[in-house]
C-alpha atoms as a PDB file:
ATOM      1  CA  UNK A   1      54.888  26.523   3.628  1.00  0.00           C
ATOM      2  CA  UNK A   2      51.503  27.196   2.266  1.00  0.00           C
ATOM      3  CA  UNK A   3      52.257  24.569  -0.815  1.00  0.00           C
ATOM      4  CA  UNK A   4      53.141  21.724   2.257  1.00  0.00           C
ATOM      5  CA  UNK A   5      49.775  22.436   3.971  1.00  0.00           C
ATOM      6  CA  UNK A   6      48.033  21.997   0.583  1.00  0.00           C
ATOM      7  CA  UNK A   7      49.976  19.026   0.010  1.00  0.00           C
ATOM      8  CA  UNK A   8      49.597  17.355   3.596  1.00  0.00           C
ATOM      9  CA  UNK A   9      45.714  18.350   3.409  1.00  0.00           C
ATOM     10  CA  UNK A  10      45.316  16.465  -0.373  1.00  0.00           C
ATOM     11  CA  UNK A  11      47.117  13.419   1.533  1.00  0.00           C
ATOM     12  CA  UNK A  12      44.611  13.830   4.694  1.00  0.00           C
ATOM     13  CA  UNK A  13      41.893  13.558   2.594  1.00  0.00           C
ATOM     14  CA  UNK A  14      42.813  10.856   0.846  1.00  0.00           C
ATOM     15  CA  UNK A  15      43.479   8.830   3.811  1.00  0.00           C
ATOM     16  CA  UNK A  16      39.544   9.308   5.151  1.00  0.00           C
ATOM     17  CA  UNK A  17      38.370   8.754   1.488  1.00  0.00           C
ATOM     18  CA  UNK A  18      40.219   5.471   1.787  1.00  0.00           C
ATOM     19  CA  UNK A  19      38.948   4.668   5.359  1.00  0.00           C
ATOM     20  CA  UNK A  20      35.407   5.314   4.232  1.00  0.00           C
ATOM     21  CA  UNK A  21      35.638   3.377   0.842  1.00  0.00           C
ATOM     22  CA  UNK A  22      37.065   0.498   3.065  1.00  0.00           C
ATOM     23  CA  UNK A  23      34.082   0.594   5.984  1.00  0.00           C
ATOM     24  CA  UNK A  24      31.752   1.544   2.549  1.00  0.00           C
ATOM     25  CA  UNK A  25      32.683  -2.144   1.258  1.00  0.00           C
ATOM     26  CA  UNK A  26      32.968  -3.737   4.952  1.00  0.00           C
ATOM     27  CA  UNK A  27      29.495  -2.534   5.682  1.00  0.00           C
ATOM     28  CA  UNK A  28      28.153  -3.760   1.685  1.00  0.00           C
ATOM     29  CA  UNK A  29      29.342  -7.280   2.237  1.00  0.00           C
ATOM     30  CA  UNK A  30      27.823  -7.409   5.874  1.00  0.00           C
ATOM     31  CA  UNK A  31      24.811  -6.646   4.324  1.00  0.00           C
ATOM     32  CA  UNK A  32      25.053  -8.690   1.524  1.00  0.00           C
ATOM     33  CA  UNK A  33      26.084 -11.510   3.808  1.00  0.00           C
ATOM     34  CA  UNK A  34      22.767 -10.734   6.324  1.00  0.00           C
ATOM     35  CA  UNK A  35      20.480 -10.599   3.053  1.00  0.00           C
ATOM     36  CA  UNK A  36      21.908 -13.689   1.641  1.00  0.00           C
ATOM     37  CA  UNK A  37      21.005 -16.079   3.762  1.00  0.00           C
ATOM     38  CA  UNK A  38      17.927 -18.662   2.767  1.00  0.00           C
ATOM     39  CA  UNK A  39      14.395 -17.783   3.404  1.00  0.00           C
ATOM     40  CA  UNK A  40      15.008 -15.186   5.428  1.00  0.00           C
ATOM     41  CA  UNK A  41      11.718 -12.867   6.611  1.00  0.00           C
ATOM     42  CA  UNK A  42      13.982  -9.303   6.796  1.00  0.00           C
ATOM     43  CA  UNK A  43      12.279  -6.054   8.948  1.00  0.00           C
ATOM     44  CA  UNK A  44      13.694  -3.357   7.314  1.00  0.00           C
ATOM     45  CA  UNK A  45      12.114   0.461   9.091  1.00  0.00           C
ATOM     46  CA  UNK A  46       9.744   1.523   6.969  1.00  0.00           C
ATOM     47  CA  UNK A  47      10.074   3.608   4.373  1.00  0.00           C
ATOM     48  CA  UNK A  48       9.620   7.655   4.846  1.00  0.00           C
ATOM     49  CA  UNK A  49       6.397   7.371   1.957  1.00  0.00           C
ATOM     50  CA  UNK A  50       2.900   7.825   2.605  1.00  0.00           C
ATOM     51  CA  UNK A  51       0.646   4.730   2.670  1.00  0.00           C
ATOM     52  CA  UNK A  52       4.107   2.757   3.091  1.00  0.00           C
ATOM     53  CA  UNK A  53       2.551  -1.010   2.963  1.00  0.00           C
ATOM     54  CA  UNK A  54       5.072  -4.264   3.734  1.00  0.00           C
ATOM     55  CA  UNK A  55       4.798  -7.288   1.873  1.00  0.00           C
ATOM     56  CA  UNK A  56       1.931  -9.438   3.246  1.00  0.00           C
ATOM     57  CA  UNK A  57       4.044 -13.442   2.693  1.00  0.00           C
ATOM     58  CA  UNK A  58       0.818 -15.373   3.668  1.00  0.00           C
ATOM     59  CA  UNK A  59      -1.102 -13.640   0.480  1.00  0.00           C
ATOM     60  CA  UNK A  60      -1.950 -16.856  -0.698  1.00  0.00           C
ATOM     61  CA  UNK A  61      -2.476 -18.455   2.738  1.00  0.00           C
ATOM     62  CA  UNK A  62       0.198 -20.629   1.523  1.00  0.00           C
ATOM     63  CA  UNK A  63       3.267 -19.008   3.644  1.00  0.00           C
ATOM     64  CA  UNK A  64       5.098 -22.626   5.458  1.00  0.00           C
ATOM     65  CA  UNK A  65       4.066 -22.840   8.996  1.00  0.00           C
ATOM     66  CA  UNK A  66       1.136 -20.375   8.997  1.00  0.00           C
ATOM     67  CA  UNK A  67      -1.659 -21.755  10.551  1.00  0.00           C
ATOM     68  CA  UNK A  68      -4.290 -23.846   9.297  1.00  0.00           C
ATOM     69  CA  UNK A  69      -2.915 -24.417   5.893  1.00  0.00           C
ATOM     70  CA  UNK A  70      -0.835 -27.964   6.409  1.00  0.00           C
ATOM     71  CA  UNK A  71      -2.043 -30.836   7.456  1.00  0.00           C
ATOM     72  CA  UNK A  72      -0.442 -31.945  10.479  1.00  0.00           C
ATOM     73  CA  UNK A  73       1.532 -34.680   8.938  1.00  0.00           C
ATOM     74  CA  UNK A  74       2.630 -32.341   6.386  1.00  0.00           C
ATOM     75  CA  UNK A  75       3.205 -29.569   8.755  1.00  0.00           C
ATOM     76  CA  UNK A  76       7.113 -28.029   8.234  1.00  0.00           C
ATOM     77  CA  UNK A  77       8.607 -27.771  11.866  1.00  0.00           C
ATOM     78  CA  UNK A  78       8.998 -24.169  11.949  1.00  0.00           C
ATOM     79  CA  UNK A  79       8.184 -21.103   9.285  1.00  0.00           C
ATOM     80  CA  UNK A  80      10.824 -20.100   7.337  1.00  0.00           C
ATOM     81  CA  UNK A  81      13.167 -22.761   7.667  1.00  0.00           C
ATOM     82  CA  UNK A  82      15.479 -24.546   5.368  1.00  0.00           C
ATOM     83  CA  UNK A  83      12.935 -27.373   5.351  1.00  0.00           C
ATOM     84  CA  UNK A  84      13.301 -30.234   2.779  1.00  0.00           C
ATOM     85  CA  UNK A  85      10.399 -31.814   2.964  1.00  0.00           C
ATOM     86  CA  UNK A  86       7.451 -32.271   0.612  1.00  0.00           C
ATOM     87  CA  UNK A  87       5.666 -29.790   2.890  1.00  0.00           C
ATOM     88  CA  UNK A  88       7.364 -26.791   1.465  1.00  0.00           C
ATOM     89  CA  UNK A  89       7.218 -25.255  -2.166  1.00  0.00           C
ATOM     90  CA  UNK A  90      10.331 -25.877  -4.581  1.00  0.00           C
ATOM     91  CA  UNK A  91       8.868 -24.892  -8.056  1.00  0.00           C
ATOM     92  CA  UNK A  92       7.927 -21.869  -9.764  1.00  0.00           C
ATOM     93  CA  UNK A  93       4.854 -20.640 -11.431  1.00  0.00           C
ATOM     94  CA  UNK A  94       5.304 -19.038 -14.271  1.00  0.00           C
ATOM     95  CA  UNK A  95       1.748 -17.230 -15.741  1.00  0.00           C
ATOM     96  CA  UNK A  96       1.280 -15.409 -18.671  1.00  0.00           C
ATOM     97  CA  UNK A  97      -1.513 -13.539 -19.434  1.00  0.00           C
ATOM     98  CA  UNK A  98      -3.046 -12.708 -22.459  1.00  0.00           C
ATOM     99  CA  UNK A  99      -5.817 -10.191 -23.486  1.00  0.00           C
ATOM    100  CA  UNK A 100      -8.291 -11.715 -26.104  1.00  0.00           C
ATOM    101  CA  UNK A 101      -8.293 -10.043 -29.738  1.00  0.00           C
ATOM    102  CA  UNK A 102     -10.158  -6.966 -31.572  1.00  0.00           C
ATOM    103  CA  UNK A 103     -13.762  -8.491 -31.373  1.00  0.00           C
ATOM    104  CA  UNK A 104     -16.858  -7.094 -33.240  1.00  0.00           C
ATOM    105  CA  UNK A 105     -19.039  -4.422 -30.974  1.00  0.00           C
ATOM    106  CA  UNK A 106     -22.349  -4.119 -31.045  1.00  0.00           C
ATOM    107  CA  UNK A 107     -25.288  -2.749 -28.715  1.00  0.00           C
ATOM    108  CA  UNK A 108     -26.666  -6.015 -27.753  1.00  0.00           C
ATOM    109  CA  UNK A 109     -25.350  -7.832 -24.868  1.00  0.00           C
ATOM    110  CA  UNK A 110     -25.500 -11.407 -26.411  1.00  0.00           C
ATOM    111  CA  UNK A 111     -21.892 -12.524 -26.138  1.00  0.00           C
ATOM    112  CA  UNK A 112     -22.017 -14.955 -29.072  1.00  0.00           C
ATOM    113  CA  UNK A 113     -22.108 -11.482 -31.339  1.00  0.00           C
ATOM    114  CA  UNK A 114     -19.061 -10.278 -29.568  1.00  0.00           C
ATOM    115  CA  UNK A 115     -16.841 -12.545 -32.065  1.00  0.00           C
ATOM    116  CA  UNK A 116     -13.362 -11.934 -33.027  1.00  0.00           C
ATOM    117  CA  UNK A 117     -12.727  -9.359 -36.175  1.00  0.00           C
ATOM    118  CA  UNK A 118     -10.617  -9.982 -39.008  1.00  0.00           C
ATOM    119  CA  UNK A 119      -7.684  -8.377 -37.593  1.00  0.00           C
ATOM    120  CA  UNK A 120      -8.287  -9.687 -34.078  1.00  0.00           C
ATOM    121  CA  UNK A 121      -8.212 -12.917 -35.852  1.00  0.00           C
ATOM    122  CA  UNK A 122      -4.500 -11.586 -37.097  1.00  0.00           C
ATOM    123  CA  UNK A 123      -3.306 -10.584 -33.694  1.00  0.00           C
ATOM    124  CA  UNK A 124      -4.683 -14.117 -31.912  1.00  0.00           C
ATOM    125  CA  UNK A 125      -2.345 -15.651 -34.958  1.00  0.00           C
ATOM    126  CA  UNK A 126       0.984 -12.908 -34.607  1.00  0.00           C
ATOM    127  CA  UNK A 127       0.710 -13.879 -30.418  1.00  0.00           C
ATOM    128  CA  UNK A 128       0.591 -17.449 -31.027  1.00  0.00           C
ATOM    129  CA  UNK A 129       3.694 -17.394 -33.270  1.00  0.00           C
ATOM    130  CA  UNK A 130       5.247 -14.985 -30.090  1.00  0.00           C
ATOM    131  CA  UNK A 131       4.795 -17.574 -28.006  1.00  0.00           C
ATOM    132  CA  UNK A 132       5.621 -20.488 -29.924  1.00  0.00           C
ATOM    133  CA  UNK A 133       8.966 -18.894 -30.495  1.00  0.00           C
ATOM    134  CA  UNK A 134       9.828 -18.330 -26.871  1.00  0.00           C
ATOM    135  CA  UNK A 135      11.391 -22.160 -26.834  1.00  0.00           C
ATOM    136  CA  UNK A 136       8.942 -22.940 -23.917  1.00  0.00           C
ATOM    137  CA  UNK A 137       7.345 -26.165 -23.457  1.00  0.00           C
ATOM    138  CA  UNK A 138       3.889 -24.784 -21.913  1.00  0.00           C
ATOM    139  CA  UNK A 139       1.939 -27.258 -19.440  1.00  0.00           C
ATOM    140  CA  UNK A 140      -1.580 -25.749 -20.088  1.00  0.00           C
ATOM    141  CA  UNK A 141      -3.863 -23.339 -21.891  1.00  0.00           C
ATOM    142  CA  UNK A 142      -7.578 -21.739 -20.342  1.00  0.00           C
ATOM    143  CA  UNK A 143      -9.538 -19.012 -21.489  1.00  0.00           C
ATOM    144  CA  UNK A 144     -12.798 -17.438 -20.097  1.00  0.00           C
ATOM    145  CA  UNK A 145     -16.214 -18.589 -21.184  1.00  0.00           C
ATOM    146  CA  UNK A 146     -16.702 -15.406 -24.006  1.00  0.00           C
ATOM    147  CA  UNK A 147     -16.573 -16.212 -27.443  1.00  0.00           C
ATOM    148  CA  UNK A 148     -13.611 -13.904 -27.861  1.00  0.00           C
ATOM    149  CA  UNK A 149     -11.497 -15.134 -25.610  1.00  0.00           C
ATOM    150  CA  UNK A 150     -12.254 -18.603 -27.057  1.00  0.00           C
ATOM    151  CA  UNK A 151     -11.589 -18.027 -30.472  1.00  0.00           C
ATOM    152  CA  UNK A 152      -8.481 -16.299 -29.560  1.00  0.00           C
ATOM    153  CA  UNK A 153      -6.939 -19.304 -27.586  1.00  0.00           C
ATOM    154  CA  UNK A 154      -7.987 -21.541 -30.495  1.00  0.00           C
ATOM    155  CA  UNK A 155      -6.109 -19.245 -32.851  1.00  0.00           C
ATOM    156  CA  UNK A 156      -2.758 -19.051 -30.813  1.00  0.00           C
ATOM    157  CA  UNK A 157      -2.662 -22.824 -30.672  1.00  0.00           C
ATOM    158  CA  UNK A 158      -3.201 -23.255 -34.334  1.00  0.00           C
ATOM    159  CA  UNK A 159      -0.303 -21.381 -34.457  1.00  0.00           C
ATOM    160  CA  UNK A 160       1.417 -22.607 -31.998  1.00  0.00           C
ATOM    161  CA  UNK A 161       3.093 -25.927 -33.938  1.00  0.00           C
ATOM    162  CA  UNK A 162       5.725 -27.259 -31.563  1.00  0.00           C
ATOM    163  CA  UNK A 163       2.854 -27.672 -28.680  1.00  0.00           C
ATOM    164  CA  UNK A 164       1.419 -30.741 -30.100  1.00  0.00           C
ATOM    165  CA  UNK A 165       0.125 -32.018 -26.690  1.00  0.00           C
ATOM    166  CA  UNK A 166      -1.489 -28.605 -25.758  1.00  0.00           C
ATOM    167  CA  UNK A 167      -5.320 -28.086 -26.067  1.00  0.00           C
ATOM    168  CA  UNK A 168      -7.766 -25.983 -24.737  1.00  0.00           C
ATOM    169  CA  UNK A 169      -9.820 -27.457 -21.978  1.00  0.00           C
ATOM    170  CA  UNK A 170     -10.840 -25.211 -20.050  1.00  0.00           C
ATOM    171  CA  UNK A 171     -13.415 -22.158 -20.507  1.00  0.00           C
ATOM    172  CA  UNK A 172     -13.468 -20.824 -17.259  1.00  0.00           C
ATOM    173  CA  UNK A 173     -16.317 -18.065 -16.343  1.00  0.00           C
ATOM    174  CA  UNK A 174     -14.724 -16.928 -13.449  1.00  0.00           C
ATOM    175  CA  UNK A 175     -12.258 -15.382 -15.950  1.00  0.00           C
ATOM    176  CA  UNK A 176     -15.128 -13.296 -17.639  1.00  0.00           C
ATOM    177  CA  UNK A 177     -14.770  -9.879 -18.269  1.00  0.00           C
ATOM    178  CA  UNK A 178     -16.069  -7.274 -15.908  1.00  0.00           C
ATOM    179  CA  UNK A 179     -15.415  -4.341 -13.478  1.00  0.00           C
ATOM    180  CA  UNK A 180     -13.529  -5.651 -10.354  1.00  0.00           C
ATOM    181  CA  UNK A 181     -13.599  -2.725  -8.080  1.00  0.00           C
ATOM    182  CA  UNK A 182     -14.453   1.133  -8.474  1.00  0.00           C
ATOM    183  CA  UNK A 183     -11.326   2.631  -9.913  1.00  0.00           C
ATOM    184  CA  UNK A 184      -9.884   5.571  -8.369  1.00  0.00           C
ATOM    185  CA  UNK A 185      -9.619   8.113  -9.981  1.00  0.00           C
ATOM    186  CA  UNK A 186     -12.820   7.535 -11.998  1.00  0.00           C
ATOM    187  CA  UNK A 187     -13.015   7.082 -15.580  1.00  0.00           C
ATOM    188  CA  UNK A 188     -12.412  10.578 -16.993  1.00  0.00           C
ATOM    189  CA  UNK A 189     -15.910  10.500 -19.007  1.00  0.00           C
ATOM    190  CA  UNK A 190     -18.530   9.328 -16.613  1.00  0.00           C
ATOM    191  CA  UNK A 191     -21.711  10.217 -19.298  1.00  0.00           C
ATOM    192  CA  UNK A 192     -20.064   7.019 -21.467  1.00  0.00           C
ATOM    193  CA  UNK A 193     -19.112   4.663 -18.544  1.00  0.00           C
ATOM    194  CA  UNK A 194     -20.060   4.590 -15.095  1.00  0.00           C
ATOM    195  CA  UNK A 195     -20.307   1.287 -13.443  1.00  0.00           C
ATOM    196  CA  UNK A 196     -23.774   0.064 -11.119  1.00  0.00           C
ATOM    197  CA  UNK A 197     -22.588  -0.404  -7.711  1.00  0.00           C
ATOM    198  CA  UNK A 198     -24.515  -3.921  -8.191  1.00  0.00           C
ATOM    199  CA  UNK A 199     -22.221  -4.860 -10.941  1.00  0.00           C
ATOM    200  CA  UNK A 200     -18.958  -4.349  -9.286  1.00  0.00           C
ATOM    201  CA  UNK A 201     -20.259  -5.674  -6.618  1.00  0.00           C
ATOM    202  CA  UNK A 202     -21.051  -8.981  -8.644  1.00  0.00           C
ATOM    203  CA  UNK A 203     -18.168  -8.978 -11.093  1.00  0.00           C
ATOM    204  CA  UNK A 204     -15.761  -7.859  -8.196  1.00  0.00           C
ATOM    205  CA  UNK A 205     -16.154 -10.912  -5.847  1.00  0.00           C
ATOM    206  CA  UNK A 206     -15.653 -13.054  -9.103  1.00  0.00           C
ATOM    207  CA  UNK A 207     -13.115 -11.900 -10.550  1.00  0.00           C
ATOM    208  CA  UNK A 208     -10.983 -12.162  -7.017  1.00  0.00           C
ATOM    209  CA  UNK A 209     -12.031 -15.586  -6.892  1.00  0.00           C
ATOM    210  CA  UNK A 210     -10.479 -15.822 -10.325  1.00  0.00           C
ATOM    211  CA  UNK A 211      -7.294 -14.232  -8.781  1.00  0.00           C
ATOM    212  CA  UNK A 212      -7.492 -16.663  -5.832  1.00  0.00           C
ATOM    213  CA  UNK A 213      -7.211 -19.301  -8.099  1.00  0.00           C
ATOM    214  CA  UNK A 214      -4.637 -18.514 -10.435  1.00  0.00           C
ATOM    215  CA  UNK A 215      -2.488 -16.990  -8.431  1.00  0.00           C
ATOM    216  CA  UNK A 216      -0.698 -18.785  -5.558  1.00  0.00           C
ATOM    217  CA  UNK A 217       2.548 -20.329  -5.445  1.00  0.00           C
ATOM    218  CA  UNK A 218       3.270 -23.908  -6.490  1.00  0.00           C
ATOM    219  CA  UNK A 219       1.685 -27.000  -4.533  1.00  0.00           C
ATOM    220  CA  UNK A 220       4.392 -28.681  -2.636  1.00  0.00           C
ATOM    221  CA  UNK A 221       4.267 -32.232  -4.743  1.00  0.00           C
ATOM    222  CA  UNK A 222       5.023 -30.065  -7.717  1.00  0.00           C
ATOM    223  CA  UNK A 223       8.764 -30.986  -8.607  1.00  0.00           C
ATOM    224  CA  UNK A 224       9.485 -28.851 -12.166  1.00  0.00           C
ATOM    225  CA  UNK A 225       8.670 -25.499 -12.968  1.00  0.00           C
ATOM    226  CA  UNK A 226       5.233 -24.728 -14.956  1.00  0.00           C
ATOM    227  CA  UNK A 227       4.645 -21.994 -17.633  1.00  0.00           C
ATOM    228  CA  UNK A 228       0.992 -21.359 -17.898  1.00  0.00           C
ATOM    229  CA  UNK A 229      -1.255 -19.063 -20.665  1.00  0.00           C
ATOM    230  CA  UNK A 230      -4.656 -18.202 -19.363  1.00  0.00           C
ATOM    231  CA  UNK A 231      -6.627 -15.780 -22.246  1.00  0.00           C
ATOM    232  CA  UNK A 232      -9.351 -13.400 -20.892  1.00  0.00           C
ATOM    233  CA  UNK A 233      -9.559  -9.692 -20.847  1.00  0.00           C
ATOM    234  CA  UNK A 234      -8.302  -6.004 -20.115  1.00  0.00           C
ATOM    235  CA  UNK A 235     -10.000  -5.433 -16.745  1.00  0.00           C
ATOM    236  CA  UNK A 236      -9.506  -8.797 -15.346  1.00  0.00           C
ATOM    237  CA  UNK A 237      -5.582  -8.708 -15.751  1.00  0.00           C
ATOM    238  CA  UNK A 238      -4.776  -5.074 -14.851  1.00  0.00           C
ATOM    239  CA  UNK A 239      -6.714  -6.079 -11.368  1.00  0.00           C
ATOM    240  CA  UNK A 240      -4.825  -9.227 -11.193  1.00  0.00           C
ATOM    241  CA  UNK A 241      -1.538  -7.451 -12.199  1.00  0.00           C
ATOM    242  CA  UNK A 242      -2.666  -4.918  -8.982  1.00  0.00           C
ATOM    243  CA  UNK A 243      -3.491  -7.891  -6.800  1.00  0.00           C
ATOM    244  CA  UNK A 244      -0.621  -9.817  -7.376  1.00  0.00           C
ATOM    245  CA  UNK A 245       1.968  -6.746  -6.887  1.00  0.00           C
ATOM    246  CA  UNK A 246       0.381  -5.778  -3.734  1.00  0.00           C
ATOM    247  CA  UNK A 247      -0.673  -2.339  -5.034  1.00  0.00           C
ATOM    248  CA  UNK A 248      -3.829  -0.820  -4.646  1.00  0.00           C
ATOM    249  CA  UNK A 249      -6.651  -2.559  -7.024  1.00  0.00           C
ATOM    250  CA  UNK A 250      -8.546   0.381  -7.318  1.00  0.00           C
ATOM    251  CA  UNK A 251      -5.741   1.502  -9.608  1.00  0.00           C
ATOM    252  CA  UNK A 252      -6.278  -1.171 -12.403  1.00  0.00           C
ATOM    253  CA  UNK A 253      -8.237   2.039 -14.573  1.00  0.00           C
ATOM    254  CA  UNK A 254      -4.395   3.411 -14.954  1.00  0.00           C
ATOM    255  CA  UNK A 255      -2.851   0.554 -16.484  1.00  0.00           C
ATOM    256  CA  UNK A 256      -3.425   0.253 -20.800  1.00  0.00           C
ATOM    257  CA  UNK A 257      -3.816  -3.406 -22.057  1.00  0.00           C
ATOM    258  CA  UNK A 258      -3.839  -3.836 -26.019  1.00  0.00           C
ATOM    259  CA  UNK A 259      -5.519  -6.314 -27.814  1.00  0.00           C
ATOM    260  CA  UNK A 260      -3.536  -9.377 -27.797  1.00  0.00           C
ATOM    261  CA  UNK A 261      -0.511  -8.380 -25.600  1.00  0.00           C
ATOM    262  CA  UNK A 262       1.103 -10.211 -23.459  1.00  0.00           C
ATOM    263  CA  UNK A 263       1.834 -10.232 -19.675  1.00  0.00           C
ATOM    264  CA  UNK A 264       3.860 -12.764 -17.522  1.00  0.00           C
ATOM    265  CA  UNK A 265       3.940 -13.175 -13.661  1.00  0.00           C
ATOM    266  CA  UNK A 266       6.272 -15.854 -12.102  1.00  0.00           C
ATOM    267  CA  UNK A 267       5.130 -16.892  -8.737  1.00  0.00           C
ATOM    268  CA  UNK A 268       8.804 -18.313  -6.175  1.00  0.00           C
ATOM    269  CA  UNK A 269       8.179 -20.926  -3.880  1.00  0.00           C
ATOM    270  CA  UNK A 270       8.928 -18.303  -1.329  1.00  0.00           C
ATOM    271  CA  UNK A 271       5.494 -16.081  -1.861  1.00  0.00           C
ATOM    272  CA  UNK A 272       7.463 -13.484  -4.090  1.00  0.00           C
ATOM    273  CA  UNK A 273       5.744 -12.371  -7.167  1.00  0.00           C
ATOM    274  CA  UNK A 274       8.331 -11.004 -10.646  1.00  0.00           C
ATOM    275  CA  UNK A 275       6.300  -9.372 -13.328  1.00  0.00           C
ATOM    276  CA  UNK A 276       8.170  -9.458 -16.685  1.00  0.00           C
ATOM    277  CA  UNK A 277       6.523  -7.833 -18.451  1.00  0.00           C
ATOM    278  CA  UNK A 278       2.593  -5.914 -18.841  1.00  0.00           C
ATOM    279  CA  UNK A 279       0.597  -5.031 -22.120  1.00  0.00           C
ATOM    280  CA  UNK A 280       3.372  -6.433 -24.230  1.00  0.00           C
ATOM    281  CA  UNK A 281       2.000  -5.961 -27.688  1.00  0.00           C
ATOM    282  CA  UNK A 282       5.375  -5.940 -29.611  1.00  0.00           C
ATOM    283  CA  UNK A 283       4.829  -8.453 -31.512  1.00  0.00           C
ATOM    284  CA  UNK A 284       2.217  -6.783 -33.336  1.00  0.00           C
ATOM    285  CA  UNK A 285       2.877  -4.593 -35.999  1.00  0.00           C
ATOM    286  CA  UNK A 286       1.952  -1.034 -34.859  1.00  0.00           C
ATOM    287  CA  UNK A 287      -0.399  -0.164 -37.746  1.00  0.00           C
ATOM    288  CA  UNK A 288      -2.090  -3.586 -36.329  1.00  0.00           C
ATOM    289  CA  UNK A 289      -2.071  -2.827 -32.408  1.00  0.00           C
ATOM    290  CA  UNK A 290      -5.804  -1.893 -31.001  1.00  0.00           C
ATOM    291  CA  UNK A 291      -6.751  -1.179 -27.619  1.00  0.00           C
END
């Protein structure tokens, strides 16, 4: 008797594990089916976390349909629909970001001192070998406007031998190095580094400018993908890596960048933002890496 109940019991529960595996997968490919369909804006309930913050789509005022972005006869007919038209984004950006070499340090603040050492001259050589090896046919190469940055863009190309056609022709300033918002927390040490209000306050609005321009998703005439190396500096792209994440930029004092190592973004037509990859510095030996 008592073996039969134990029995019929091991065969009850089986049935309702089978019943709920079944709705389980029912309910999965409803979902899957809801999520899967094309350029979609979904409103999930927010999450139980504090400062919970949703996805802002029109970050770079380029969301389809917003207002005041198109011209009216360019203007898709609705936001978020399977438009074909010229009006709407197809290609994506794909941004990589690379800190400048070791440099020599000195006291003065005359930039043209600030030139690359002998092993920063290494690392600018081991990154533009990286690079060269990924198999990727780059469309364009800027720096900022310090020397360092320069002279480590010139040595990645030289080292770069199967981009004939790329040069370096741009030295932008906007991509100079600088503090782009008080981090939070502050730097453990404030007797060696505290920033002037005055200075942030400079270097901050610049340095989102710089972020406003680099970072958007692709033009609508653009038809093919684009891969994209812009060389500048530690502070400028743990803000931008903040910025373009969504996540607070007053963290960017948390994030380590090495000398030379490499991050890549890649911007969808749709407004999402991928990062691969942040302060990738494995292709430098370790007894080579700086910070």
């Amino acid at each position: 008797m008592f073996r039969n109940i134990v029995k019929l019991s091991a065969i009850s529960a089986g049935v309702v594990a089978s019943i709920a595996g079944t709705v389980a997968v029912v309910n999965a490919k409803s979902n899957c089916d809801d999520l899967g369909q094309k350029n979609k804006r979904y409103s999930f309930p927010e999450a139980d976390l504090p400062n919970f913050k949703k996805w802002n789509w029109n970050w770079d005022r380029l969301e389809p349909g917003s207002p005041g972005i198109w011209p009216e006869s360019n203007k898709p007919d609705e936001p978020c629909s399977e438009t074909s038209g010229k009006s709407v984004p197809k290609a994506r950006r794909n941004i990589i970001l690379v800190r400048h070499g070791q440099y020599n340090t000195d006291d003065t603040d005359d930039d043209k001192n600030h030139t690359l050492t002998a092993l920063g001259q290494e690392q600018a050589a081991l990154t533009g070998q990286k690079l060269n090896s990924m198999g990727i046919k780059f469309d364009s190469i800027t720096s900022s406007k310090m020397i360092r940055a320069i002279q480590t863009a010139c040595t990645m190309l030289e080292n770069m031998k199967t981009q004939d056609c790329l040069k370096l022709e741009v030295n932008d300033p906007l991509l100079n190095e600088g503090v782009p918002t008080i981090p939070e927390p502050p730097y453990r040490r404030p007797d060696l580094w505290c920033p002037e209000p005055r200075d942030v306050l400079v270097d901050g609005s610049r340095i989102e400018s710089a972020f406003r321009k680099y970072f958007h998703r692709a033009d609508p005439s653009q038809e093919k993908d684009s891969w994209e190396i812009i060389v500048c500096h530690g502070n400028v792209i743990r803000y931008f890596a903040c910025r373009a994440l969504q996540f607070p930029p007053e963290g960017w004092l948390r994030i380590s960048i090495d000398h030379c190592s490499i991050a890549r973004f890649t911007i969808l037509p749709t407004g999402e933002v991928i990062l691969r990859g942040l302060g990738d510095s494995g292709h430098i030996p370790y007894d080579k890496a700086t910070a």
